[in-house]
PDB file of N, CA and C in Angstrom:
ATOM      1  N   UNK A   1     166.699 -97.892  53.364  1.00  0.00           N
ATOM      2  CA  UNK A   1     167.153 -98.437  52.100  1.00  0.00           C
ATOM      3  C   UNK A   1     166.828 -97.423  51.003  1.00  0.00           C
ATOM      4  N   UNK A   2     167.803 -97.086  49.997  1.00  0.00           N
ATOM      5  CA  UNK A   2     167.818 -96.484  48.774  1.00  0.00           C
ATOM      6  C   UNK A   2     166.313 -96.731  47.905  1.00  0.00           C
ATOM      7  N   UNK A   3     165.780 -95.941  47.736  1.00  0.00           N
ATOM      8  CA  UNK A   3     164.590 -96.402  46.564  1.00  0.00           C
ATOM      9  C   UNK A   3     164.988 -97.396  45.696  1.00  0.00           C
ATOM     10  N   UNK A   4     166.206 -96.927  44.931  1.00  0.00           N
ATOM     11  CA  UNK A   4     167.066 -97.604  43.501  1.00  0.00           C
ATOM     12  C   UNK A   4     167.043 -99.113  43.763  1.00  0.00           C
ATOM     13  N   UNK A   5     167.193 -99.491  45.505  1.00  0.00           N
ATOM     14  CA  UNK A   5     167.630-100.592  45.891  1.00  0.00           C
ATOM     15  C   UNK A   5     166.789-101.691  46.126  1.00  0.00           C
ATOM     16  N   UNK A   6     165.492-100.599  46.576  1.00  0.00           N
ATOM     17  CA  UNK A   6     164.058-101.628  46.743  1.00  0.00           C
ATOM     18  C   UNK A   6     163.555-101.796  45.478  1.00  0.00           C
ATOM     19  N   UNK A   7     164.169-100.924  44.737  1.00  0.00           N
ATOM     20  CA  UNK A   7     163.245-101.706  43.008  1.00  0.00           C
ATOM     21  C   UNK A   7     163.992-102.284  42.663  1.00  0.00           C
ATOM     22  N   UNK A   8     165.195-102.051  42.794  1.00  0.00           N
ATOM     23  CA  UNK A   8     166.160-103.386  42.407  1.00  0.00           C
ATOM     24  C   UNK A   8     165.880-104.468  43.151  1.00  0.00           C
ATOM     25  N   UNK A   9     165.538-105.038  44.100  1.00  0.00           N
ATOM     26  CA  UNK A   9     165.008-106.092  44.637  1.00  0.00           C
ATOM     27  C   UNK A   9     163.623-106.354  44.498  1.00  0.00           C
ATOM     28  N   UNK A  10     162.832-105.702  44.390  1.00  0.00           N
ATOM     29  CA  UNK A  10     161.625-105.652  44.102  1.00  0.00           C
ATOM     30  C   UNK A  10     161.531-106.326  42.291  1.00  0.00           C
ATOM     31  N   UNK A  11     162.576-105.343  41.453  1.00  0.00           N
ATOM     32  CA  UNK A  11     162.219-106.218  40.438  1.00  0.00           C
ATOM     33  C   UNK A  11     163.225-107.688  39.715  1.00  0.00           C
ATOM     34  N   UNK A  12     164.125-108.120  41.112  1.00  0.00           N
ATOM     35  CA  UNK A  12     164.767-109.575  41.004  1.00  0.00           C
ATOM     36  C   UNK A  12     163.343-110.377  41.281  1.00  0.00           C
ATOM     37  N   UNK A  13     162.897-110.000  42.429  1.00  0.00           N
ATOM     38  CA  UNK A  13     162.004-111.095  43.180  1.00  0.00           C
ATOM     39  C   UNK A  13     160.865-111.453  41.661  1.00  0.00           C
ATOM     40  N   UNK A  14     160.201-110.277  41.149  1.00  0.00           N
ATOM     41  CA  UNK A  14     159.586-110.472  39.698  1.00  0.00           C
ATOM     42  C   UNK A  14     159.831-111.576  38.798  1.00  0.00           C
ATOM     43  N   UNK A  15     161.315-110.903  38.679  1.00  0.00           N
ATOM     44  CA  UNK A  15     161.853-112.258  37.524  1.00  0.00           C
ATOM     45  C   UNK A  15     162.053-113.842  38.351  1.00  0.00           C
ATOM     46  N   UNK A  16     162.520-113.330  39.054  1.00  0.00           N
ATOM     47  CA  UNK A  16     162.615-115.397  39.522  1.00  0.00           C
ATOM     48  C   UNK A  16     161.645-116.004  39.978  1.00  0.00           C
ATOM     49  N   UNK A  17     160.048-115.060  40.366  1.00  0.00           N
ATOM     50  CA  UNK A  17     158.736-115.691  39.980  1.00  0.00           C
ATOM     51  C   UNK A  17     158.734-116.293  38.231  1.00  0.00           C
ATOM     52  N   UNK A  18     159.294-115.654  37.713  1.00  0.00           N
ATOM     53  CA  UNK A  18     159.028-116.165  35.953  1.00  0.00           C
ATOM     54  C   UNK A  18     160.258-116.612  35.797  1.00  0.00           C
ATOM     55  N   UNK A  19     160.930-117.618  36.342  1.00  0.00           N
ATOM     56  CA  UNK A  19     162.138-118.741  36.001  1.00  0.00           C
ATOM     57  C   UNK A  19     163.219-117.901  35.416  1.00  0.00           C
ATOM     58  N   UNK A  20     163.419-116.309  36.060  1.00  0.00           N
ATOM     59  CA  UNK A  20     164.646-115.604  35.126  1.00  0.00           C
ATOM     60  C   UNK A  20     165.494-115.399  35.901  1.00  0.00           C
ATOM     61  N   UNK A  21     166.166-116.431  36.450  1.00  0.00           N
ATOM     62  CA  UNK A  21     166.983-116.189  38.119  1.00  0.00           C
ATOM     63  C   UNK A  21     168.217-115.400  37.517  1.00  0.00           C
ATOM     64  N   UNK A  22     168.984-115.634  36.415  1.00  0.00           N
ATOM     65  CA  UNK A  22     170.072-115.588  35.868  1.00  0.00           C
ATOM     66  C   UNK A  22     169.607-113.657  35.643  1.00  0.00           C
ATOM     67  N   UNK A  23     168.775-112.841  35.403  1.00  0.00           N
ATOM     68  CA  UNK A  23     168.341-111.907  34.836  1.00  0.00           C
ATOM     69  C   UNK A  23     168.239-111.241  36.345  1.00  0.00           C
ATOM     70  N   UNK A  24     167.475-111.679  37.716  1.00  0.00           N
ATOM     71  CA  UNK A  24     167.001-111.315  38.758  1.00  0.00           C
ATOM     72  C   UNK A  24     168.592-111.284  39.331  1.00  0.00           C
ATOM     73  N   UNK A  25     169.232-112.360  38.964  1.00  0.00           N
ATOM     74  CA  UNK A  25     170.721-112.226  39.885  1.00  0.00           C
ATOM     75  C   UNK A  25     171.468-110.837  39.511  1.00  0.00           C
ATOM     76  N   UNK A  26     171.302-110.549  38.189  1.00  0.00           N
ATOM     77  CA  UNK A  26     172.334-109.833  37.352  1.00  0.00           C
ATOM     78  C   UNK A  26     172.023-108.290  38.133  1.00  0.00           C
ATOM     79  N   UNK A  27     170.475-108.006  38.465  1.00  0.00           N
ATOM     80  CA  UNK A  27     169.843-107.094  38.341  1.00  0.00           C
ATOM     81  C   UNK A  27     170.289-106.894  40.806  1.00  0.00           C
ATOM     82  N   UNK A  28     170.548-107.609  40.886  1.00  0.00           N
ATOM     83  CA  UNK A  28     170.191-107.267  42.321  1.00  0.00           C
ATOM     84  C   UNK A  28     171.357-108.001  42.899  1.00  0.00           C
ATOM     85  N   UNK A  29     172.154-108.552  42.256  1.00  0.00           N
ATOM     86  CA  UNK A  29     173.484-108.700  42.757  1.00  0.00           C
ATOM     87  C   UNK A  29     175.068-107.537  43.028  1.00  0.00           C
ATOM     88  N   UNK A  30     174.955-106.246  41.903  1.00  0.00           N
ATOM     89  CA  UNK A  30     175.567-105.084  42.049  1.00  0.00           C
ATOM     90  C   UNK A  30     174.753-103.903  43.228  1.00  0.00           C
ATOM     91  N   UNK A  31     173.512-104.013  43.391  1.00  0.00           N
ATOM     92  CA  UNK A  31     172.993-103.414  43.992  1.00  0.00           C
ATOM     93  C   UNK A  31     173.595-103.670  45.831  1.00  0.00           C
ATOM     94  N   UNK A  32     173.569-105.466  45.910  1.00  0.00           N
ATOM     95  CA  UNK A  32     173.899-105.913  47.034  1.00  0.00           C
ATOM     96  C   UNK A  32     175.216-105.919  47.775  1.00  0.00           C
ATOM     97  N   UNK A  33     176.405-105.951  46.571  1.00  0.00           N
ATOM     98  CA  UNK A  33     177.687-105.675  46.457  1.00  0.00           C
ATOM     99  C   UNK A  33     178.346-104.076  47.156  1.00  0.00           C
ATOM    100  N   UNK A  34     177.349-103.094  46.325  1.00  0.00           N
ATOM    101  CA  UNK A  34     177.691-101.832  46.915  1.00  0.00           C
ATOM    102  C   UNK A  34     176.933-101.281  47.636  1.00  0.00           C
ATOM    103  N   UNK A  35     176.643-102.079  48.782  1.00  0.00           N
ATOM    104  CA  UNK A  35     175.268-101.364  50.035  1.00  0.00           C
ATOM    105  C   UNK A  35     176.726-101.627  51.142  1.00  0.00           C
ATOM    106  N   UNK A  36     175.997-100.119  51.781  1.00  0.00           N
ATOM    107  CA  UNK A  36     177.037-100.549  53.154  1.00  0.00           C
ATOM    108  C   UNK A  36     176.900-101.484  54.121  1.00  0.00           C
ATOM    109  N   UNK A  37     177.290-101.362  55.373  1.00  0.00           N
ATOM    110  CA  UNK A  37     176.615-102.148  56.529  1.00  0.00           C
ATOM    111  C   UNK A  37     174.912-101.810  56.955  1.00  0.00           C
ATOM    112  N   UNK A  38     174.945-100.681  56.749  1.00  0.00           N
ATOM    113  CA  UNK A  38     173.831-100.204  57.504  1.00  0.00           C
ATOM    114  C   UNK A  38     172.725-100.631  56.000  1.00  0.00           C
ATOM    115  N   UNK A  39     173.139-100.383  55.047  1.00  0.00           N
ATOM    116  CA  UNK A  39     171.596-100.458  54.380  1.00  0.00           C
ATOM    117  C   UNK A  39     171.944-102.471  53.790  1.00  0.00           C
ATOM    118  N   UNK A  40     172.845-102.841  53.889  1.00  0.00           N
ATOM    119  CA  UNK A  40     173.109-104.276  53.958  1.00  0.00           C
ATOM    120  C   UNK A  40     172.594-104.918  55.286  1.00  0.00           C
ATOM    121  N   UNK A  41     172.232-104.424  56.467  1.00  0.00           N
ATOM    122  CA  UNK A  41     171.365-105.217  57.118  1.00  0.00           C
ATOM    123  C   UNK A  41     169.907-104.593  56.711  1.00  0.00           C
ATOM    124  N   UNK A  42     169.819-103.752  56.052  1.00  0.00           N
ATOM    125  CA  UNK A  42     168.111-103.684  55.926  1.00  0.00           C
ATOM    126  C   UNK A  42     167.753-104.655  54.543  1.00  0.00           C
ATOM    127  N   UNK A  43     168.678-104.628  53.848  1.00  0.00           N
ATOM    128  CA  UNK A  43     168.513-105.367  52.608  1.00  0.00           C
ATOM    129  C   UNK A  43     168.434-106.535  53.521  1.00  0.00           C
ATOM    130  N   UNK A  44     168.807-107.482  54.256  1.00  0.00           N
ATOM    131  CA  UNK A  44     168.811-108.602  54.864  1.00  0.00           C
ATOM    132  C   UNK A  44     167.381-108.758  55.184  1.00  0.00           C
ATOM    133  N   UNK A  45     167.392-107.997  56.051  1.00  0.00           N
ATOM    134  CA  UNK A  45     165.890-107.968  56.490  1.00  0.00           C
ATOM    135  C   UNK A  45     164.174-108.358  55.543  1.00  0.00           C
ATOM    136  N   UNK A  46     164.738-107.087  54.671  1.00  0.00           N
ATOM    137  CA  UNK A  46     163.880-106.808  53.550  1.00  0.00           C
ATOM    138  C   UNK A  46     163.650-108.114  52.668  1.00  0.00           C
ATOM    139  N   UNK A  47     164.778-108.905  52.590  1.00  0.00           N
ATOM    140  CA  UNK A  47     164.681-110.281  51.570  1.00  0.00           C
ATOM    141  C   UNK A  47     163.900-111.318  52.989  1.00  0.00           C
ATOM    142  N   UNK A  48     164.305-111.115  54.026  1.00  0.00           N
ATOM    143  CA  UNK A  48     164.083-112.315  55.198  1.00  0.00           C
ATOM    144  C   UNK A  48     162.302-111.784  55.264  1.00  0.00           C
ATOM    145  N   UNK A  49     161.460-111.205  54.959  1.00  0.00           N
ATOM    146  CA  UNK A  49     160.043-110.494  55.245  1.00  0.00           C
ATOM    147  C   UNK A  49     159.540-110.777  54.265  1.00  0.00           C
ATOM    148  N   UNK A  50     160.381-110.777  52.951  1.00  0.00           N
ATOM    149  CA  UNK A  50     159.434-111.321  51.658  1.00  0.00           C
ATOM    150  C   UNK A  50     160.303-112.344  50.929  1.00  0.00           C
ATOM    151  N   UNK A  51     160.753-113.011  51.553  1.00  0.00           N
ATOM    152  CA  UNK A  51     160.616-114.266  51.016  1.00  0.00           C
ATOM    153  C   UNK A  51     159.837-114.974  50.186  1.00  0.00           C
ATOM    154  N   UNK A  52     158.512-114.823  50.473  1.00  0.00           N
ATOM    155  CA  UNK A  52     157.212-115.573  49.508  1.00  0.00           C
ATOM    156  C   UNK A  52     157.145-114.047  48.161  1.00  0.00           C
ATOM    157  N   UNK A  53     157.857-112.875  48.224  1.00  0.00           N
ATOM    158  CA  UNK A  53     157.700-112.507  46.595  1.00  0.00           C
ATOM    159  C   UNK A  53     158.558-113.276  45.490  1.00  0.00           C
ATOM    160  N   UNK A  54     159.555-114.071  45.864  1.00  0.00           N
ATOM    161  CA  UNK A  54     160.439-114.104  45.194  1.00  0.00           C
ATOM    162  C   UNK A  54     159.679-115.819  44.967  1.00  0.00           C
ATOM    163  N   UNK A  55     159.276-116.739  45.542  1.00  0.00           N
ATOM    164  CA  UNK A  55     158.870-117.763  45.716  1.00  0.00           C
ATOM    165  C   UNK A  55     157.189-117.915  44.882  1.00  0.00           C
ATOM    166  N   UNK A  56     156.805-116.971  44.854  1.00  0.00           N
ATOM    167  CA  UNK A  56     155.096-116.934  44.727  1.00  0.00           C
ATOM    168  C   UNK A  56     154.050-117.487  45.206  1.00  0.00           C
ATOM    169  N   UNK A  57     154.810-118.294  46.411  1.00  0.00           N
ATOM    170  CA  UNK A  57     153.967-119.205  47.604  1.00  0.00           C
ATOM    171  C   UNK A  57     153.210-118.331  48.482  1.00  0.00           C
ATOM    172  N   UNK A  58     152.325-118.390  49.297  1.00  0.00           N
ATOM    173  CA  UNK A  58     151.812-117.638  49.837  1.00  0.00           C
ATOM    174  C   UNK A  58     152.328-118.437  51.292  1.00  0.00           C
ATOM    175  N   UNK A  59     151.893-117.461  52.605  1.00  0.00           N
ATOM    176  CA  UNK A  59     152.623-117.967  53.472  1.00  0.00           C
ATOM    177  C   UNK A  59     152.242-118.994  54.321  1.00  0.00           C
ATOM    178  N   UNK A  60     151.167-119.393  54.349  1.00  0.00           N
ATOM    179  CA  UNK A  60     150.853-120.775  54.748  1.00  0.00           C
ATOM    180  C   UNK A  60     151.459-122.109  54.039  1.00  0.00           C
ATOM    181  N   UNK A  61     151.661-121.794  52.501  1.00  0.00           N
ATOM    182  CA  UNK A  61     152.547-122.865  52.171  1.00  0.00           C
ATOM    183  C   UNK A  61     153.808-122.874  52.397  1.00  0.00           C
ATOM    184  N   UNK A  62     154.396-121.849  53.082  1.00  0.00           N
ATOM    185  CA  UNK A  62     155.814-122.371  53.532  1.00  0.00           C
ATOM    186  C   UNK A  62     156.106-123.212  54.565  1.00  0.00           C
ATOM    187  N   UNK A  63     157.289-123.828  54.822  1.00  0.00           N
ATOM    188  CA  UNK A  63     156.936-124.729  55.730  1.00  0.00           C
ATOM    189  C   UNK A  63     158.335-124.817  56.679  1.00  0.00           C
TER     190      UNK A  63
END
């Protein structure tokens, strides 16, 4: 995955810890749009592993 791409996801997951989903979408939705196959399954991945950044749950409270 692109650096550009993990801080772009890195800093959605930020904002929609602080209720800015609309700001986190804006920010990591063009990023997701123009990934190919190959770095669109790592982006998959990458969101499916941290799930709890974007949530701020830790992982025993998921359920």
């Amino acid at each position: 995955m692109r650096p550009s791409t993990l801080r772009a996801l890195q800093r959605a997951a930020e904002l929609t810890r602080q209720n800015r989903l609309t700001e986190a979408v804006l920010i990591a939705e063009p990023v997701i749009l123009t990934a190919d196959s190959y770095e669109g399954d790592e982006i998959l991945r990458w969101l499916a592993e941290h799930v709890t950044d974007f949530t701020g749950e830790t992982p025993k409270e998921i359920r």
